[in-house]
PDB file of N, CA and C in Angstrom:
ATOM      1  N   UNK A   1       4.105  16.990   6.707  1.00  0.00           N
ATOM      2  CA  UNK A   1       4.896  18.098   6.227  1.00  0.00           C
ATOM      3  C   UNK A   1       4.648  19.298   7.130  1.00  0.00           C
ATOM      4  N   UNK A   2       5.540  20.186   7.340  1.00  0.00           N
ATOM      5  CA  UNK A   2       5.697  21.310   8.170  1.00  0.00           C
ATOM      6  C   UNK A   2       5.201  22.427   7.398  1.00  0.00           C
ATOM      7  N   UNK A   3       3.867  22.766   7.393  1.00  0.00           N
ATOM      8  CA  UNK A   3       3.239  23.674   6.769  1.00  0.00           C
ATOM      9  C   UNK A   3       3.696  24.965   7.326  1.00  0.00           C
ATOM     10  N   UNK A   4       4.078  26.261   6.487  1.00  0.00           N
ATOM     11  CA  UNK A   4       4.645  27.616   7.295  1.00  0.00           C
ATOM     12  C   UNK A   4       3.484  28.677   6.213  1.00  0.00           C
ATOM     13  N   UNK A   5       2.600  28.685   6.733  1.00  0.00           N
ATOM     14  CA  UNK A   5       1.719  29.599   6.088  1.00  0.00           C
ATOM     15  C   UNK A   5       1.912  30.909   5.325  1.00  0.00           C
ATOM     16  N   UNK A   6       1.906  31.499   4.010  1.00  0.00           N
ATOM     17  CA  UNK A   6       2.231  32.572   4.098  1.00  0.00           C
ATOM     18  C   UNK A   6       1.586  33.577   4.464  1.00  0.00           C
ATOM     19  N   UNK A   7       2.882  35.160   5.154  1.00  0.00           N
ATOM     20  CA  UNK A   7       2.053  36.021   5.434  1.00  0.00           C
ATOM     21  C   UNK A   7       1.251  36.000   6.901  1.00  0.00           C
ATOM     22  N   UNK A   8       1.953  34.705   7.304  1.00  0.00           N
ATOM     23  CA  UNK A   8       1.816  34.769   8.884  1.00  0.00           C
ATOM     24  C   UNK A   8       3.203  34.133   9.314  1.00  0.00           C
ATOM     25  N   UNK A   9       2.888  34.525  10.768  1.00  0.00           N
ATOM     26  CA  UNK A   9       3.995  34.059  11.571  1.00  0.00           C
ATOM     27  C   UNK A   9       4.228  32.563  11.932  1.00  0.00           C
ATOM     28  N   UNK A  10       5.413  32.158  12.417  1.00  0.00           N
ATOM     29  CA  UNK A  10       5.531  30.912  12.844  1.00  0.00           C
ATOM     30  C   UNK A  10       4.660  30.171  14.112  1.00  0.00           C
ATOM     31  N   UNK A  11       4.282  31.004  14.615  1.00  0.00           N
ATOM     32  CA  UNK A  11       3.080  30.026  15.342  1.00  0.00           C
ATOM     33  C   UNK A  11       2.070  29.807  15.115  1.00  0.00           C
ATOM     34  N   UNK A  12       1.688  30.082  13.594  1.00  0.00           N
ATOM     35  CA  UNK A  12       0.552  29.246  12.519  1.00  0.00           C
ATOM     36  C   UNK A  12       1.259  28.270  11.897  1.00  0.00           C
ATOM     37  N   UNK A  13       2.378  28.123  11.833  1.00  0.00           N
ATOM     38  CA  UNK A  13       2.933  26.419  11.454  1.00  0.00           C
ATOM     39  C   UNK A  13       2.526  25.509  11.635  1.00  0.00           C
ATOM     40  N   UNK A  14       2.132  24.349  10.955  1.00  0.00           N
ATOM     41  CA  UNK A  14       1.478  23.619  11.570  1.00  0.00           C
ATOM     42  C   UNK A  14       1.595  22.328  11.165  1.00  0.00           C
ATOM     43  N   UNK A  15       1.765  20.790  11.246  1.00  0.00           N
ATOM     44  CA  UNK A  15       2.351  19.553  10.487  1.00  0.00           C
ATOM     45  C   UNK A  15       0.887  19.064  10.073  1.00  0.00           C
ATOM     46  N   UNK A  16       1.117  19.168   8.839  1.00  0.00           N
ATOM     47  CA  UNK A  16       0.174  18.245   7.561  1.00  0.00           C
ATOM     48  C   UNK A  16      -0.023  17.007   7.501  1.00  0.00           C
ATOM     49  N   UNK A  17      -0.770  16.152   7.286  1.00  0.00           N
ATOM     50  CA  UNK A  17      -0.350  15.049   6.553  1.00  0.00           C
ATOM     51  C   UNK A  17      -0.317  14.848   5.008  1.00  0.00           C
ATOM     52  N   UNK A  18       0.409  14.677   4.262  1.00  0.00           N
ATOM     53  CA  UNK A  18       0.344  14.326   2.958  1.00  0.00           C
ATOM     54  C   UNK A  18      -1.465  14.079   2.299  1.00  0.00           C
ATOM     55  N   UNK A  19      -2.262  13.069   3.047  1.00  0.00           N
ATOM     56  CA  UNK A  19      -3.284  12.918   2.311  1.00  0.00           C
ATOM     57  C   UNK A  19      -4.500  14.264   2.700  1.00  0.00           C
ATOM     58  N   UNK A  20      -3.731  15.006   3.411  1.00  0.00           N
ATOM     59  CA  UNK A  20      -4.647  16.424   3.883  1.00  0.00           C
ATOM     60  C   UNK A  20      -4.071  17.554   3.025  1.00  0.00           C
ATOM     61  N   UNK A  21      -3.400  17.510   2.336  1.00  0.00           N
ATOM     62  CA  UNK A  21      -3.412  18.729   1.228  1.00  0.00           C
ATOM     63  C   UNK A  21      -4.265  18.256   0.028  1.00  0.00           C
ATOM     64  N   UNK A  22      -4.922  19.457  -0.192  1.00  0.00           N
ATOM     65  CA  UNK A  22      -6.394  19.329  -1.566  1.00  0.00           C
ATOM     66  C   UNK A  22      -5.396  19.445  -2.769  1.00  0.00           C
ATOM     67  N   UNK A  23      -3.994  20.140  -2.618  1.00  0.00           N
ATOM     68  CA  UNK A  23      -3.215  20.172  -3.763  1.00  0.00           C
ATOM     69  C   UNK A  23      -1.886  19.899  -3.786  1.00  0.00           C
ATOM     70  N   UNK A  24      -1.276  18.669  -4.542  1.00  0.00           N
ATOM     71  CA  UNK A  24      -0.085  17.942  -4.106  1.00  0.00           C
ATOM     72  C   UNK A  24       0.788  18.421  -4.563  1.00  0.00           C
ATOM     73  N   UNK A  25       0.559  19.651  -5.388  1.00  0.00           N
ATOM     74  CA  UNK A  25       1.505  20.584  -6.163  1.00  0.00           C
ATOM     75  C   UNK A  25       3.124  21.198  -4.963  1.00  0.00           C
ATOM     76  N   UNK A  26       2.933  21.657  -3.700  1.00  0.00           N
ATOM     77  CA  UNK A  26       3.388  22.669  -3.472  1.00  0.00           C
ATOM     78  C   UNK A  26       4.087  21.247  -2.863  1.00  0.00           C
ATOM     79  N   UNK A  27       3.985  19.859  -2.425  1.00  0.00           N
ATOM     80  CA  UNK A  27       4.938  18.614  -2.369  1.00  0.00           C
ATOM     81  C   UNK A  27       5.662  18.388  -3.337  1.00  0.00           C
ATOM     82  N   UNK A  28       4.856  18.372  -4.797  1.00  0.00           N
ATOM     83  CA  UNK A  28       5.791  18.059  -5.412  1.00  0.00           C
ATOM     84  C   UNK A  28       7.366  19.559  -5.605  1.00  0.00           C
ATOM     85  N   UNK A  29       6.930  20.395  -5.953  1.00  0.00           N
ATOM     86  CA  UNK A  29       8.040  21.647  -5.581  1.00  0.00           C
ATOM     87  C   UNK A  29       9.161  21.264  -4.874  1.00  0.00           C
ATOM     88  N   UNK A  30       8.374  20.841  -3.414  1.00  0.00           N
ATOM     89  CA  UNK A  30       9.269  20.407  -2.377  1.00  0.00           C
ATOM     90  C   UNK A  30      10.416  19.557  -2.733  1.00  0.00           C
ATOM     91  N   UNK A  31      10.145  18.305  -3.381  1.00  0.00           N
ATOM     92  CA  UNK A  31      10.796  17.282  -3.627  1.00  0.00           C
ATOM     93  C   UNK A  31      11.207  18.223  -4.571  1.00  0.00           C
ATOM     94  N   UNK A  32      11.413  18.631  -5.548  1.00  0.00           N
ATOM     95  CA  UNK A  32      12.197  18.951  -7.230  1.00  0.00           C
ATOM     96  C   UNK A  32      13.014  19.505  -6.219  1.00  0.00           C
ATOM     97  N   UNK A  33      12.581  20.630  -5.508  1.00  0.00           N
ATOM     98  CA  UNK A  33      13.582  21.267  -4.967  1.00  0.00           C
ATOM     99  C   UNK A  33      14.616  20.136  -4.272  1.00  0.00           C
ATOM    100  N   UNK A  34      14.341  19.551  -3.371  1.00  0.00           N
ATOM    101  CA  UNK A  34      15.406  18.613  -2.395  1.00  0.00           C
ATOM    102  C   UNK A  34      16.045  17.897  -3.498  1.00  0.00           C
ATOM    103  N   UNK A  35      15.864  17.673  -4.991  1.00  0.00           N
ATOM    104  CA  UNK A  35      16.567  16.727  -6.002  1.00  0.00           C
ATOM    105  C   UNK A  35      17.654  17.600  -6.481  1.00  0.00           C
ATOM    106  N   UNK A  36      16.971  18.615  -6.654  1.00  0.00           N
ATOM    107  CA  UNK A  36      18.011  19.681  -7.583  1.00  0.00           C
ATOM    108  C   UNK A  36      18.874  20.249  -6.498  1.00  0.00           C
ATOM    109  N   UNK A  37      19.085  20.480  -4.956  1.00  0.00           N
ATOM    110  CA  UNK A  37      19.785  20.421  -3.859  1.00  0.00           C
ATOM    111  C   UNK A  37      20.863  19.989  -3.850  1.00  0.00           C
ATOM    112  N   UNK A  38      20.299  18.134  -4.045  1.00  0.00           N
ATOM    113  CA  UNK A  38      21.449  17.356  -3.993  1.00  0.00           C
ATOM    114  C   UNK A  38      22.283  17.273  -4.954  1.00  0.00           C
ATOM    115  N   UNK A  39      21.750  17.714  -6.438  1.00  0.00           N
ATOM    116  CA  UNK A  39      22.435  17.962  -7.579  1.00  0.00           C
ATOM    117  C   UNK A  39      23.634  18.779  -7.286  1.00  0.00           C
ATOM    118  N   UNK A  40      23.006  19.648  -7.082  1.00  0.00           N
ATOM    119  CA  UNK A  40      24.389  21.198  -6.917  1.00  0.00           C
ATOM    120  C   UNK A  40      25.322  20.386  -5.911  1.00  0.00           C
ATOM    121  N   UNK A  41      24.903  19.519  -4.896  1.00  0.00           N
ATOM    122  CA  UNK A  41      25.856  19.168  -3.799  1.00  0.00           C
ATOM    123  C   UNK A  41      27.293  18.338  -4.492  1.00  0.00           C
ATOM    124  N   UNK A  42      26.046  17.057  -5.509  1.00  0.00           N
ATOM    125  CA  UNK A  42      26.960  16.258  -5.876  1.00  0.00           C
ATOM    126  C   UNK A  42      28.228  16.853  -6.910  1.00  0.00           C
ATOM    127  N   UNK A  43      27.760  17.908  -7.537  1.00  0.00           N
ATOM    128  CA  UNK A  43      28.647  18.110  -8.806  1.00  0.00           C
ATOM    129  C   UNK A  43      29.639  19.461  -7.984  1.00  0.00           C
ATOM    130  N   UNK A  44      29.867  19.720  -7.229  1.00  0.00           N
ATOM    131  CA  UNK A  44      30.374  20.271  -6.148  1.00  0.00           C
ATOM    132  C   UNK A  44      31.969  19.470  -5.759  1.00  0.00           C
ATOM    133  N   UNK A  45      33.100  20.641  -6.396  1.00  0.00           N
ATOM    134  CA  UNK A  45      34.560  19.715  -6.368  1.00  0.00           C
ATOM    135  C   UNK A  45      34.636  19.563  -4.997  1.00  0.00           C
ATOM    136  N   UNK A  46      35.374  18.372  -4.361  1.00  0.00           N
ATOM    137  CA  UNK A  46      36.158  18.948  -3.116  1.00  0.00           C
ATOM    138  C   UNK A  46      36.932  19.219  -3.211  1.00  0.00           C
ATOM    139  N   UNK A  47      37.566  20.127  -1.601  1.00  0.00           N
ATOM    140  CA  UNK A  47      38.452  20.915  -2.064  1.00  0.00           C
ATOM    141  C   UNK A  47      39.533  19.871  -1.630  1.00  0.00           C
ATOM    142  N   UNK A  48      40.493  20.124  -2.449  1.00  0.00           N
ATOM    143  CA  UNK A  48      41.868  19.854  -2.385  1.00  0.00           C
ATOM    144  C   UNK A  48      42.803  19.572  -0.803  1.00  0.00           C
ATOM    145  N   UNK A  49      42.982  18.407  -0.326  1.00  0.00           N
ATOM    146  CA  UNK A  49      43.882  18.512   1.123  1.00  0.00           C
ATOM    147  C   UNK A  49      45.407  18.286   0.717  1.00  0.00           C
ATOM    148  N   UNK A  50      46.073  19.249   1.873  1.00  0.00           N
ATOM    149  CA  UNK A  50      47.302  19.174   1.600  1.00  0.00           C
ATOM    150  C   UNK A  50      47.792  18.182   3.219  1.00  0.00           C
ATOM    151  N   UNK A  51      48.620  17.100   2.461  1.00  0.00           N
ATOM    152  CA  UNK A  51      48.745  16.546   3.736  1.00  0.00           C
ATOM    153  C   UNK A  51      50.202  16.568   3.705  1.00  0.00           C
ATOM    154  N   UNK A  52      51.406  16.611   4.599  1.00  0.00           N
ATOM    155  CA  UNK A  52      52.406  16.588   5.104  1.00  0.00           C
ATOM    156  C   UNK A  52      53.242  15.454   5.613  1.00  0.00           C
ATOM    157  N   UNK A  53      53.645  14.666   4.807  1.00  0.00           N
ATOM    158  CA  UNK A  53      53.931  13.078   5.395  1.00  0.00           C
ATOM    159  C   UNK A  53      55.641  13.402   5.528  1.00  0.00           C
ATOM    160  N   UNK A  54      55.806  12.692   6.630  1.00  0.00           N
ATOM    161  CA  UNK A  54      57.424  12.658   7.105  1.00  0.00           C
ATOM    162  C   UNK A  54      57.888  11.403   7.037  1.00  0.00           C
ATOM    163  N   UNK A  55      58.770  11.062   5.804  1.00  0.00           N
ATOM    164  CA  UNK A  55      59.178   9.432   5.958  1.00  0.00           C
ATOM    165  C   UNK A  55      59.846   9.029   7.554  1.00  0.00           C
ATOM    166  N   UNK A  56      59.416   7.671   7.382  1.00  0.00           N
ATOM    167  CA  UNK A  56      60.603   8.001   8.909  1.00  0.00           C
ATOM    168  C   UNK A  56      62.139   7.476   8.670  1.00  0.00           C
ATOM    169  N   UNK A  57      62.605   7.726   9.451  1.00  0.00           N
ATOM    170  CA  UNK A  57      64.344   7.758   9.359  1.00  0.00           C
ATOM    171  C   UNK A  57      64.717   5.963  10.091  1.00  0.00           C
ATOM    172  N   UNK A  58      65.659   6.129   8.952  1.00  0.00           N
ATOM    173  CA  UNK A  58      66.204   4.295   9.534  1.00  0.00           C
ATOM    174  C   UNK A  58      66.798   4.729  10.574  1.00  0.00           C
ATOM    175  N   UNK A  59      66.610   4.027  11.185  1.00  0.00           N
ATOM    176  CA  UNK A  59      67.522   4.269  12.797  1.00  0.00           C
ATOM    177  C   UNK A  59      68.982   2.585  12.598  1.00  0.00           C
ATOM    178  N   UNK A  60      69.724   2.890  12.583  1.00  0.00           N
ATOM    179  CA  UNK A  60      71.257   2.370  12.702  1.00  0.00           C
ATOM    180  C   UNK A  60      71.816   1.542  13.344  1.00  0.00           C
TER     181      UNK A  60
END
């Protein structure tokens, strides 16, 4: 995981491994958050296309 420290800058960022955090709390966050993300995405209308079709003409 891409650790961004708070209260410092981005070149204290630094990649974690999962079994190196003492508290799995601020992962789990992570994930609720990325679930509830995709929530809002899915229930999200699309919008409406207007498409323009031209029959074609018998030709004679």
């Amino acid at each position: 995981y891409l650790v961004k420290w708070k209260n410092l800058d981005d070149s204290h960022n630094e990649w974690v491994q999962e079994e190196d955090f003492h508290d799995n709390r601020p992962i789990q966050r992570y994930w609720k958050r990325r679930r509830d993300q995709q929530k809002i995405v899915s229930l999200r209308k699309p919008k409406p296309v207007r498409l323009r079709l031209r029959m074609p003409r018998d030709q004679d």
